[in-house]
PDB file of N, CA and C in Angstrom:
ATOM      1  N   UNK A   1      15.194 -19.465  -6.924  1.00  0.00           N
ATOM      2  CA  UNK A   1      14.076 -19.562  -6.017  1.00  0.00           C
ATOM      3  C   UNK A   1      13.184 -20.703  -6.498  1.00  0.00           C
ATOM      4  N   UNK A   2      12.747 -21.504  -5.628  1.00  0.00           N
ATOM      5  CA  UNK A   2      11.804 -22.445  -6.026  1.00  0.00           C
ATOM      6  C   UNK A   2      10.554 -22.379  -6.586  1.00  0.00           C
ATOM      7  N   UNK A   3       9.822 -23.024  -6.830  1.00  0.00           N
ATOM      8  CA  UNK A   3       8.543 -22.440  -7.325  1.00  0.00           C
ATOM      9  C   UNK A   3       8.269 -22.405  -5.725  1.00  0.00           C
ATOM     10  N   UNK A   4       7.824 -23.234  -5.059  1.00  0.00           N
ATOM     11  CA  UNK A   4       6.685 -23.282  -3.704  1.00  0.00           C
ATOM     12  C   UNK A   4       7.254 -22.113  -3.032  1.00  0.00           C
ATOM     13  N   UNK A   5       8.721 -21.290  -3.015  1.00  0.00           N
ATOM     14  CA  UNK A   5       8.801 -20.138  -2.360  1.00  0.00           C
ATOM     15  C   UNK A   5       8.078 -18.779  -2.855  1.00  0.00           C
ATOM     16  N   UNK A   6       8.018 -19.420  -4.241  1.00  0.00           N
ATOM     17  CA  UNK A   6       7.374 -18.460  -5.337  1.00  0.00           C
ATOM     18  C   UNK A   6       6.147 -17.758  -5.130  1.00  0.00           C
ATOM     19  N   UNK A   7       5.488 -19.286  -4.769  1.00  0.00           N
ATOM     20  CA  UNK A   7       4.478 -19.062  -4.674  1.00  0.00           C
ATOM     21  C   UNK A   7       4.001 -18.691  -3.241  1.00  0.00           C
ATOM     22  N   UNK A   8       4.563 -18.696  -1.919  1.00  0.00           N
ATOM     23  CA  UNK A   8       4.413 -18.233  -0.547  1.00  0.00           C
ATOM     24  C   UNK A   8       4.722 -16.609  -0.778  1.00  0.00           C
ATOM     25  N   UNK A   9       5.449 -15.975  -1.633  1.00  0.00           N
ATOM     26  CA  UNK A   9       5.389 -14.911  -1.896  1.00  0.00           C
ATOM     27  C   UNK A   9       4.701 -14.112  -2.352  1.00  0.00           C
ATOM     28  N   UNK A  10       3.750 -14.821  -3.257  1.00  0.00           N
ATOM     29  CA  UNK A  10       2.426 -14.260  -4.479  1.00  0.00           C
ATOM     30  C   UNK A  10       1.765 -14.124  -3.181  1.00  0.00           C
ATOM     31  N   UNK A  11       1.364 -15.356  -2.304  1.00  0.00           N
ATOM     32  CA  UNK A  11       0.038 -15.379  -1.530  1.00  0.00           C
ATOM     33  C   UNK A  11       0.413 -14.264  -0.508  1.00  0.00           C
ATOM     34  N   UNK A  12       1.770 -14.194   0.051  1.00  0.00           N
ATOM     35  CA  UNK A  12       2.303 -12.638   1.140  1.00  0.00           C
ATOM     36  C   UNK A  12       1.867 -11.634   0.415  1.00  0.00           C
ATOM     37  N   UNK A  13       1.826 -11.333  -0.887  1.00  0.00           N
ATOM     38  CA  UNK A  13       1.763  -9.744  -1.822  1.00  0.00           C
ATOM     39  C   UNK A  13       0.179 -10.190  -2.147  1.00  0.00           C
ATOM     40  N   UNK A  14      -0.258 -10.647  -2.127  1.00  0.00           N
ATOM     41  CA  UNK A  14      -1.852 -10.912  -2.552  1.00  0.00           C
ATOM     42  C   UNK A  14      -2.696 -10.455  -1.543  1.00  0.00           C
ATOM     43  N   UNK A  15      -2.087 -10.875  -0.156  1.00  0.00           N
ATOM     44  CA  UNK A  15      -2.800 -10.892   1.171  1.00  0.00           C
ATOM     45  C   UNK A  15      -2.451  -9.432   1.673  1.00  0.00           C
ATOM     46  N   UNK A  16      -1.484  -8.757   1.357  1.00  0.00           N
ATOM     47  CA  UNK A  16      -0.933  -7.211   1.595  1.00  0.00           C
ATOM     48  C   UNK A  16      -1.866  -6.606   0.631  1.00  0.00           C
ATOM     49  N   UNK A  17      -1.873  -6.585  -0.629  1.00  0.00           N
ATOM     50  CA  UNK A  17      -2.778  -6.025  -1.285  1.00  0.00           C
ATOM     51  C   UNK A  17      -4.240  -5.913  -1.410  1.00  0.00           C
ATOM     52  N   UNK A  18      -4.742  -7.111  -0.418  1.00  0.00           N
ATOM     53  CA  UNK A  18      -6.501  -7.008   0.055  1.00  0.00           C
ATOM     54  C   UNK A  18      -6.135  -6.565   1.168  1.00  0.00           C
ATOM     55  N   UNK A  19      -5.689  -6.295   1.825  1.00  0.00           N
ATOM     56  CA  UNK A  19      -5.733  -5.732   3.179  1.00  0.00           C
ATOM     57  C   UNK A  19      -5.421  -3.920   2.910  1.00  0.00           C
ATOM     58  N   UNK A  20      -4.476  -3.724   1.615  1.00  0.00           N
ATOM     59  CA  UNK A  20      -4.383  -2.309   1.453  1.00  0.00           C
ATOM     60  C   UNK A  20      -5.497  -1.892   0.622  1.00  0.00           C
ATOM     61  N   UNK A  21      -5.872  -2.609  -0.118  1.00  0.00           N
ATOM     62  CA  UNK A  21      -7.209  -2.000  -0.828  1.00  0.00           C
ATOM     63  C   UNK A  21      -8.530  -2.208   0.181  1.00  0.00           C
ATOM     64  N   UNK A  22      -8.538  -2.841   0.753  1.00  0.00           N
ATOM     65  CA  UNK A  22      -9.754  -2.328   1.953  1.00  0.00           C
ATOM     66  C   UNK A  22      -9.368  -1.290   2.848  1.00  0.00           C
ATOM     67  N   UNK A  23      -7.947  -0.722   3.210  1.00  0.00           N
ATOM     68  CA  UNK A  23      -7.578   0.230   3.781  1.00  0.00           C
ATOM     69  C   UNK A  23      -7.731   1.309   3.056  1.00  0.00           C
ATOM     70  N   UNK A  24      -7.343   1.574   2.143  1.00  0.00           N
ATOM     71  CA  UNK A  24      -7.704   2.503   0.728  1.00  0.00           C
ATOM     72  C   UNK A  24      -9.147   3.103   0.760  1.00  0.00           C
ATOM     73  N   UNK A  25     -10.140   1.981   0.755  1.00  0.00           N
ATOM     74  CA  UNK A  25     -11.646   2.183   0.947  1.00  0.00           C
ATOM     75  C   UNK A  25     -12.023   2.645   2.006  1.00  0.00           C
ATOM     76  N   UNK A  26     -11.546   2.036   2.922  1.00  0.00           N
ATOM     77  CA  UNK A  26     -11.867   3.051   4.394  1.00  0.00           C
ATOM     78  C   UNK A  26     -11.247   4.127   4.670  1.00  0.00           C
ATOM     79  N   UNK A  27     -10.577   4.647   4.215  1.00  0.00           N
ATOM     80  CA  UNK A  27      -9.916   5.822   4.909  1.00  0.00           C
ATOM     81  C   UNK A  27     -10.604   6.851   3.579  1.00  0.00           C
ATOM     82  N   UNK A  28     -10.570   6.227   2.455  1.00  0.00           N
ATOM     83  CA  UNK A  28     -11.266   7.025   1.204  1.00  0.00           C
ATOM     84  C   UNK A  28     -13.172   7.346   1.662  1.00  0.00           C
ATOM     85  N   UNK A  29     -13.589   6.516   2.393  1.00  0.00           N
ATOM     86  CA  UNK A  29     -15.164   6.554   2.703  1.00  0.00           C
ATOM     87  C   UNK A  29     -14.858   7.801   3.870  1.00  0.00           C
ATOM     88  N   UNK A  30     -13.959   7.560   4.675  1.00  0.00           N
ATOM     89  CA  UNK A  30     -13.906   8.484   5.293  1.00  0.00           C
ATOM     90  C   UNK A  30     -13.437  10.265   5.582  1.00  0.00           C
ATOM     91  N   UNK A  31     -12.832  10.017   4.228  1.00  0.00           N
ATOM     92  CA  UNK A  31     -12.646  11.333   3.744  1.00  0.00           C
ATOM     93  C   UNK A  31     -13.806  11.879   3.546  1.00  0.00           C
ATOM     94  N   UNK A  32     -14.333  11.340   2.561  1.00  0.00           N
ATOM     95  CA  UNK A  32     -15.599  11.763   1.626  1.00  0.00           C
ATOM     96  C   UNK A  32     -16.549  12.208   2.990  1.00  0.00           C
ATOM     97  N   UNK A  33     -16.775  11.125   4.144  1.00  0.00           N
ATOM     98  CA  UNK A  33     -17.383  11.585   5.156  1.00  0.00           C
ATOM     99  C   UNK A  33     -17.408  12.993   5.950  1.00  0.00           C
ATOM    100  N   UNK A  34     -16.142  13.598   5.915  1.00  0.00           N
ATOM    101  CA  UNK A  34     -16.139  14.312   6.358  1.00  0.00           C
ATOM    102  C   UNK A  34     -15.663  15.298   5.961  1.00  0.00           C
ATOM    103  N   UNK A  35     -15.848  15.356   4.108  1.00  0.00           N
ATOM    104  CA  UNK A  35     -15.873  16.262   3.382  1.00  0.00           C
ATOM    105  C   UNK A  35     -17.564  16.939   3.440  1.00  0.00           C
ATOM    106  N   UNK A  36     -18.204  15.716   3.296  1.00  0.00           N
ATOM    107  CA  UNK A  36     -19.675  16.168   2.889  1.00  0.00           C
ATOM    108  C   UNK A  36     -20.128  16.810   4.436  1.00  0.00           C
ATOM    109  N   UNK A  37     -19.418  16.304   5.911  1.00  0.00           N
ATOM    110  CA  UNK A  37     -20.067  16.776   7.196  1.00  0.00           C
ATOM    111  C   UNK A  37     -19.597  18.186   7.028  1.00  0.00           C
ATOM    112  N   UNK A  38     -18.241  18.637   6.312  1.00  0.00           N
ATOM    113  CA  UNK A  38     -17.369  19.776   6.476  1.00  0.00           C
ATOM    114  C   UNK A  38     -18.333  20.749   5.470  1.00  0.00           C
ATOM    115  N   UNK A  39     -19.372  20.606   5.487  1.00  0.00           N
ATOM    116  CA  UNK A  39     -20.475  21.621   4.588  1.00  0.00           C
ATOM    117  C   UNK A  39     -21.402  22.007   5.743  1.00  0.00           C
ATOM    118  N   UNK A  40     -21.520  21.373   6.818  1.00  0.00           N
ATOM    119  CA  UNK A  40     -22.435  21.901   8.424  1.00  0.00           C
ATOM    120  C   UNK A  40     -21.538  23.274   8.716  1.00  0.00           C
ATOM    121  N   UNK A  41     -22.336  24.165   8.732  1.00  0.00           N
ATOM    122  CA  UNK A  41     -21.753  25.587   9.413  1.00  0.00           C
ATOM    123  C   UNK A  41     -21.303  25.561  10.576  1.00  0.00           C
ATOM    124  N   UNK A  42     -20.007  25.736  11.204  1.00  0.00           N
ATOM    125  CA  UNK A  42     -20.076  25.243  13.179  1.00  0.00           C
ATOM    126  C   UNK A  42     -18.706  25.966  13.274  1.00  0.00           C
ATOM    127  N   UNK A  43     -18.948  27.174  14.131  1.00  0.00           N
ATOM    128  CA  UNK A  43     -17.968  28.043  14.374  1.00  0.00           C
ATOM    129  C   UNK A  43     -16.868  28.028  15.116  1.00  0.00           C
ATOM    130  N   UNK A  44     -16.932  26.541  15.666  1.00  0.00           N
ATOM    131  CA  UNK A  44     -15.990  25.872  16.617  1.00  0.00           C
ATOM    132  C   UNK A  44     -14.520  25.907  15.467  1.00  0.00           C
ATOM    133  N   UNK A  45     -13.402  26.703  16.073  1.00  0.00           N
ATOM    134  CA  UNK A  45     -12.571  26.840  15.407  1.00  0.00           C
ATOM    135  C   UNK A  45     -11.536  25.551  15.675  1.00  0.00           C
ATOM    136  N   UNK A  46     -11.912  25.313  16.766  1.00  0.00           N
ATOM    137  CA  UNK A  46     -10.989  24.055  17.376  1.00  0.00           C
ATOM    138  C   UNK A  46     -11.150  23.003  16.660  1.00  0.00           C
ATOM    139  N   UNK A  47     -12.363  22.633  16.270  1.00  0.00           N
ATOM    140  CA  UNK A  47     -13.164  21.631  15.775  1.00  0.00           C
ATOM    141  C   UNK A  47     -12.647  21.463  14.387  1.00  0.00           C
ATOM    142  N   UNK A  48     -12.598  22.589  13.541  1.00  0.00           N
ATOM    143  CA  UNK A  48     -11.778  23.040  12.152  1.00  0.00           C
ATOM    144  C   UNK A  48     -10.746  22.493  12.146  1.00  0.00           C
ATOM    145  N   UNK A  49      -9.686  22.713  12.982  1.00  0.00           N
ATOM    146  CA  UNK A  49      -8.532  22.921  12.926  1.00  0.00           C
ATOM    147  C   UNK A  49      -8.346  21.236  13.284  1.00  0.00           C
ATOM    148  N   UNK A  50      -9.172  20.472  14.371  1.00  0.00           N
ATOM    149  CA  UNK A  50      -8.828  19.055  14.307  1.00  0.00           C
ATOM    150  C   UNK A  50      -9.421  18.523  12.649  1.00  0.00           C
ATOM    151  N   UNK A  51      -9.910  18.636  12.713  1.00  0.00           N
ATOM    152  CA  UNK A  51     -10.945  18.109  11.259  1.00  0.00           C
ATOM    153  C   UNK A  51     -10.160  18.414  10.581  1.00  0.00           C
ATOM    154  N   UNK A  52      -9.520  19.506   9.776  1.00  0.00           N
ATOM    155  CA  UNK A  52      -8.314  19.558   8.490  1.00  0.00           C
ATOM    156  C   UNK A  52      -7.208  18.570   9.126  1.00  0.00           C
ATOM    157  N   UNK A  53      -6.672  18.474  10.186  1.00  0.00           N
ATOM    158  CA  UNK A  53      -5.299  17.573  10.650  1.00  0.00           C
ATOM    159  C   UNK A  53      -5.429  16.305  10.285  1.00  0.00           C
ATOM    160  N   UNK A  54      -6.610  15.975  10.460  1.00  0.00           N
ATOM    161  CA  UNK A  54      -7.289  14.426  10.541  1.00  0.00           C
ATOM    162  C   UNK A  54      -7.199  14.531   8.981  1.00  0.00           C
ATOM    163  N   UNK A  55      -7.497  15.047   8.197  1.00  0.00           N
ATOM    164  CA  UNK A  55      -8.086  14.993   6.723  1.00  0.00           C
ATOM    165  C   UNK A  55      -6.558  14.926   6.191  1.00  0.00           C
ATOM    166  N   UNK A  56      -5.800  15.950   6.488  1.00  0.00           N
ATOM    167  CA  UNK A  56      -4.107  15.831   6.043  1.00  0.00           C
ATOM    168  C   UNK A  56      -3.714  14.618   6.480  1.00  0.00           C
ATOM    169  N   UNK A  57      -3.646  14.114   7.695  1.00  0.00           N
ATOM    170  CA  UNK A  57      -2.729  12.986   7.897  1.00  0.00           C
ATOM    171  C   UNK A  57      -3.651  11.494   6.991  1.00  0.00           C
ATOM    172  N   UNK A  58      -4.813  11.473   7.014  1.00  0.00           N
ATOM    173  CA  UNK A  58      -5.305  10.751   6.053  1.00  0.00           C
ATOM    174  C   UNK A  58      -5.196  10.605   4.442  1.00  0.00           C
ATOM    175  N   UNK A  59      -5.099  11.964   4.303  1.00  0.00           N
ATOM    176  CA  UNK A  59      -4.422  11.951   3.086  1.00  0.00           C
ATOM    177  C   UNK A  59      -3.363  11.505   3.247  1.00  0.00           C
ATOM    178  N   UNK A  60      -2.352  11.795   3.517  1.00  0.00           N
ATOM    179  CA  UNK A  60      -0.707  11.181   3.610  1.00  0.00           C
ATOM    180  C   UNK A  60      -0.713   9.804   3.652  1.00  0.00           C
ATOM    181  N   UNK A  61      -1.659   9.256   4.546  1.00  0.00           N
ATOM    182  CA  UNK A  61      -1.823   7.926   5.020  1.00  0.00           C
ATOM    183  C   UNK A  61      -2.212   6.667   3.243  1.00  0.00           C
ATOM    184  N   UNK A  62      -2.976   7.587   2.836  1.00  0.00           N
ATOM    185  CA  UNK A  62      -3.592   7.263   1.596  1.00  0.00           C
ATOM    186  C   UNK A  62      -2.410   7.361   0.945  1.00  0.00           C
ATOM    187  N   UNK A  63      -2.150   8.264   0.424  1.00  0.00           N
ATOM    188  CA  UNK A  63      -1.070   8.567  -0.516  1.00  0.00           C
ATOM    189  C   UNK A  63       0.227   7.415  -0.044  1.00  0.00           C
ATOM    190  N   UNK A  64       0.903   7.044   1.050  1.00  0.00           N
ATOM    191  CA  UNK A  64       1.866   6.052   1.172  1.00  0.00           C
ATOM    192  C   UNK A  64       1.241   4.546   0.624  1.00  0.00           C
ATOM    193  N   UNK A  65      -0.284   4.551   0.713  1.00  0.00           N
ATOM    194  CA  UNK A  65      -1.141   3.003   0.838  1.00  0.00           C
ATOM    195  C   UNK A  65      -0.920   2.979  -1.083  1.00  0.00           C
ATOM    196  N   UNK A  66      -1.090   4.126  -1.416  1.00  0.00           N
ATOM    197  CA  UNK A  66      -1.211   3.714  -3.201  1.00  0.00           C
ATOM    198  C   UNK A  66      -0.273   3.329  -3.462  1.00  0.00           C
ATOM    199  N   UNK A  67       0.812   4.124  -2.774  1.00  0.00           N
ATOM    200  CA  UNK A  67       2.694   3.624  -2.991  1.00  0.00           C
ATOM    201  C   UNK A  67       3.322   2.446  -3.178  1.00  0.00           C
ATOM    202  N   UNK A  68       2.210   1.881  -1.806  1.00  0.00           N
ATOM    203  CA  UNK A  68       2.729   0.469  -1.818  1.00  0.00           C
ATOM    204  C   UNK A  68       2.056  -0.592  -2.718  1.00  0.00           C
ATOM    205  N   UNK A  69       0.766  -0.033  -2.554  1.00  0.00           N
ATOM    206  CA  UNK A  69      -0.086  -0.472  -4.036  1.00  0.00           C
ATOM    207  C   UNK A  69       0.694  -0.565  -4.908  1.00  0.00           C
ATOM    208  N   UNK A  70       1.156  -0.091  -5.633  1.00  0.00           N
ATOM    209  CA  UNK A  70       1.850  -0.230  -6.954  1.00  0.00           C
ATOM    210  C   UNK A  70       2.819  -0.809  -6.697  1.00  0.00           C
ATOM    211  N   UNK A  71       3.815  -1.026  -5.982  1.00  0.00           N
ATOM    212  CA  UNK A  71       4.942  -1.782  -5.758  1.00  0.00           C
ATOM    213  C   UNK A  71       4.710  -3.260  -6.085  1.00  0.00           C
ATOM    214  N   UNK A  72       3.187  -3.487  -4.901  1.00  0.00           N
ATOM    215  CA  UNK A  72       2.934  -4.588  -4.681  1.00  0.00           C
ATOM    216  C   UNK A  72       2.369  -5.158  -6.001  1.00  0.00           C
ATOM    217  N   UNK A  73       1.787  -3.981  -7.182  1.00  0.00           N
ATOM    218  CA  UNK A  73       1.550  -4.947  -8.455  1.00  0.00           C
ATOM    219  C   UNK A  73       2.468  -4.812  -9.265  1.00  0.00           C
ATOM    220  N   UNK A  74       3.524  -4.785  -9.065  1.00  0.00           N
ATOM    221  CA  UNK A  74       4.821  -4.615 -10.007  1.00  0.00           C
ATOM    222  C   UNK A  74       5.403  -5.710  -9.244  1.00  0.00           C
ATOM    223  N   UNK A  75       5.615  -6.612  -8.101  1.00  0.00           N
ATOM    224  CA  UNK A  75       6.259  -7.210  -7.699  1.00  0.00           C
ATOM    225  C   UNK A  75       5.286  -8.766  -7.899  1.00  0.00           C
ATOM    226  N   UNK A  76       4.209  -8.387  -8.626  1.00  0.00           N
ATOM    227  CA  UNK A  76       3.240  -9.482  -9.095  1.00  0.00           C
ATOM    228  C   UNK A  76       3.545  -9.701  -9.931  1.00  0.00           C
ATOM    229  N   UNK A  77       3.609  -8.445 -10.920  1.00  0.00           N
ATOM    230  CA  UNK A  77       3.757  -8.634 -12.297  1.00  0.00           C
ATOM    231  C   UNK A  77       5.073  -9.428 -12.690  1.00  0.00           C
ATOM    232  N   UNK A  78       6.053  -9.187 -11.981  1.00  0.00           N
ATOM    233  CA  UNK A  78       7.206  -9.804 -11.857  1.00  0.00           C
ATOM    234  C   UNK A  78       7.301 -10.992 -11.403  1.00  0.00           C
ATOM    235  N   UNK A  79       6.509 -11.671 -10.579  1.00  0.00           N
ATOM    236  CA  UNK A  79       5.985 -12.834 -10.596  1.00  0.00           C
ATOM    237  C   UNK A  79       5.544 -14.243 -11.673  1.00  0.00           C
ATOM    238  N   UNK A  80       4.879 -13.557 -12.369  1.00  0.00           N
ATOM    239  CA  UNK A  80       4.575 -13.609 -13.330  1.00  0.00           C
ATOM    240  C   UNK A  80       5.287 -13.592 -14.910  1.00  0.00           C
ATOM    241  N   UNK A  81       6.072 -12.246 -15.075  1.00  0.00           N
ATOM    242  CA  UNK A  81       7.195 -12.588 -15.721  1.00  0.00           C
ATOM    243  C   UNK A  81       8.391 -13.526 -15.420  1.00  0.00           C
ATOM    244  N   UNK A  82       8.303 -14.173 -14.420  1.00  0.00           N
ATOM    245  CA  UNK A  82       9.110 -14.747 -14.165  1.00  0.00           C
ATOM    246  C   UNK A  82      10.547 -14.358 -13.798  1.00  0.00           C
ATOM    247  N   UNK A  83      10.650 -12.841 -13.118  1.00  0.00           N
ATOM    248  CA  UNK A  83      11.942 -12.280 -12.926  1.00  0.00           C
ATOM    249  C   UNK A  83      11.606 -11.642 -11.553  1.00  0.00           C
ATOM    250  N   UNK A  84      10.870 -12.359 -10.889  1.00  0.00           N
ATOM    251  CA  UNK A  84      10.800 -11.931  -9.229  1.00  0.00           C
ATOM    252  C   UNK A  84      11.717 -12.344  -7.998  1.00  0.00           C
ATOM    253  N   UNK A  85      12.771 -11.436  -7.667  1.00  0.00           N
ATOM    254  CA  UNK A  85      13.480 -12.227  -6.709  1.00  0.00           C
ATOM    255  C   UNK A  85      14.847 -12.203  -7.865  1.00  0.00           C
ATOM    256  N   UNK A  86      15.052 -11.548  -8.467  1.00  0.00           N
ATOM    257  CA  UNK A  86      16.227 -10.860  -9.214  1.00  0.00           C
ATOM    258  C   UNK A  86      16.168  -9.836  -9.655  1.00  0.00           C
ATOM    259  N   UNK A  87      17.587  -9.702 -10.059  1.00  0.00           N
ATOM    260  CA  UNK A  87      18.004  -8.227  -9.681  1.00  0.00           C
ATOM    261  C   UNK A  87      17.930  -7.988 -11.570  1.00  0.00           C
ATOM    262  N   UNK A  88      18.190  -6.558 -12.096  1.00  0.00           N
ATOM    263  CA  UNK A  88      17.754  -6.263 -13.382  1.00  0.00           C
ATOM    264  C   UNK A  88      18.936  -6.910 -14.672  1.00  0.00           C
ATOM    265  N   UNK A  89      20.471  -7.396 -13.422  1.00  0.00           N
ATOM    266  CA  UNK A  89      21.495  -7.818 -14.099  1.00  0.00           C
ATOM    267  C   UNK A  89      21.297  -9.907 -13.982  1.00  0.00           C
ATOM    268  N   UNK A  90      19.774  -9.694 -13.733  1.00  0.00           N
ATOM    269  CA  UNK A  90      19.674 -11.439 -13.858  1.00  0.00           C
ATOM    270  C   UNK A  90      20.194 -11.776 -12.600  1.00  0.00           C
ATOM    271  N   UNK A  91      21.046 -11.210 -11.669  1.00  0.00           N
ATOM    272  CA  UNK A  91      21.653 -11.947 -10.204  1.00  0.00           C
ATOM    273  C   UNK A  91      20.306 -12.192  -9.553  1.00  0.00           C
ATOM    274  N   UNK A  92      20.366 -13.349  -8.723  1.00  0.00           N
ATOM    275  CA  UNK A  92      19.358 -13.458  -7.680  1.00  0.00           C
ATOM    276  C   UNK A  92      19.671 -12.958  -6.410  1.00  0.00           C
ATOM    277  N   UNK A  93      18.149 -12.134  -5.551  1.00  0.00           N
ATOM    278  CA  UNK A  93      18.263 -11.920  -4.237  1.00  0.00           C
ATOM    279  C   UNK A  93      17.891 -12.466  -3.246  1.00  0.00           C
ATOM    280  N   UNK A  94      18.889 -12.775  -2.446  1.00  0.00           N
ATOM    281  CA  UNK A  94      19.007 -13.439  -1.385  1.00  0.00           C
ATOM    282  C   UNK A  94      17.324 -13.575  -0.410  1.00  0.00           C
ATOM    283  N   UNK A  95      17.289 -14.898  -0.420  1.00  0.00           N
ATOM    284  CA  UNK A  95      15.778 -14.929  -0.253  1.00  0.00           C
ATOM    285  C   UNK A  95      15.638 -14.465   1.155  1.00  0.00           C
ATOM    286  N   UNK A  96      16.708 -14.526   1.990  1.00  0.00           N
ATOM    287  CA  UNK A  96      16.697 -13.463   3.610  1.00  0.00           C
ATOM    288  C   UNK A  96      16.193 -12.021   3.338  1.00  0.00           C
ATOM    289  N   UNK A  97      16.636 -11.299   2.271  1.00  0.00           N
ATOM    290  CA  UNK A  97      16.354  -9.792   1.884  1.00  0.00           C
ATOM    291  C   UNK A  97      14.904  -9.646   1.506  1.00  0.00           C
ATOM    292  N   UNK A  98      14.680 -10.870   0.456  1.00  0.00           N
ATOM    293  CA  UNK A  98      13.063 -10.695   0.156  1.00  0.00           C
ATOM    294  C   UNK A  98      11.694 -11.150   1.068  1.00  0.00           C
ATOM    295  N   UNK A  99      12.470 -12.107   2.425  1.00  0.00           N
ATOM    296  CA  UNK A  99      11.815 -12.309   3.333  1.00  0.00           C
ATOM    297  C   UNK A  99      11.401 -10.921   4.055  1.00  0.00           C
ATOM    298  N   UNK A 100      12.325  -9.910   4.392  1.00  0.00           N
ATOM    299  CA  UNK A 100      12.476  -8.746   4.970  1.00  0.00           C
ATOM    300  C   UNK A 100      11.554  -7.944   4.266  1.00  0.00           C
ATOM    301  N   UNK A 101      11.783  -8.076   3.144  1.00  0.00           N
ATOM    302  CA  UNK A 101      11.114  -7.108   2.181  1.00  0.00           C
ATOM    303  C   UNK A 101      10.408  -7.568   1.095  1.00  0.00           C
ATOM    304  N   UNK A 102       9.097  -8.307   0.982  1.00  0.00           N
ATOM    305  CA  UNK A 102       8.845  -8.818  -0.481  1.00  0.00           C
ATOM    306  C   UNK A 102       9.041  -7.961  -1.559  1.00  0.00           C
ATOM    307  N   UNK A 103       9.043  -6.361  -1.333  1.00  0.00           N
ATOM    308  CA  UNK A 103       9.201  -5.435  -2.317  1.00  0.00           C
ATOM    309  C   UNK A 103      10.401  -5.233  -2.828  1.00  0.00           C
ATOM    310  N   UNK A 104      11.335  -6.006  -2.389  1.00  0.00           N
ATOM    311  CA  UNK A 104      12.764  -5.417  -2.834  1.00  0.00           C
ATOM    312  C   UNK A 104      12.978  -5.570  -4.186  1.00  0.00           C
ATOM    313  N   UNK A 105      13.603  -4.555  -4.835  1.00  0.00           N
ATOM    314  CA  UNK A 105      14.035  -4.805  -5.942  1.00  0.00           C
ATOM    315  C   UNK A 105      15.531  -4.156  -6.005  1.00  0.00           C
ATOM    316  N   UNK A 106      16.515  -4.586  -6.539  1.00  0.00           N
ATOM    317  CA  UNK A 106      17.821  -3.775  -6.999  1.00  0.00           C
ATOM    318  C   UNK A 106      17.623  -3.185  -8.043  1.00  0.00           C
TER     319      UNK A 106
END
């Protein structure tokens, strides 16, 4: 891999990773939001029952965003070590696969 592909890759995983850590923050502000509203007494059972769904699928939502978080700084770090865009037996991957996927690793 060249360096200048190298480096179109850092700036793809750089630009994924400010965009997931501001996603992270918002969906995290918004938990908290409606943890602290989920202390108002309101007997609306309907209301409950949307409000936990929303809070589960946000969680989930969160929980996949850290996932990729970490991928995305392991595929930096690898950058960096200089073993990004190969495989653990030293082969290189086909820069079509890592286009598809900057996360790929074998």
């Amino acid at each position: 891999m060249s360096p200048q592909q190298l480096k179109e890759f850092e700036e793809i995983l750089l630009k994924r990773k400010k965009a997931i850590e501001e996603e992270i923050e918002s969906i995290s502000k918004e938990l908290k939001e409606m943890i602290d509203f989920s202390a108002v007494e309101i007997e609306d059972v309907v209301y409950w029952a949307q409000l936990k769904t929303l809070s589960e699928s946000d969680q989930a939502l969160l929980k996949k965003l850290q996932e990729e978080l970490v991928a995305i700084n392991r595929a930096l770090q690898r950058i960096k070590e200089g073993t990004y865009g190969k495989c653990k037996d030293g082969t290189e991957i086909p820069i079509e696969k890592l286009k598809a996927d900057p996360l790929y690793e074998c």
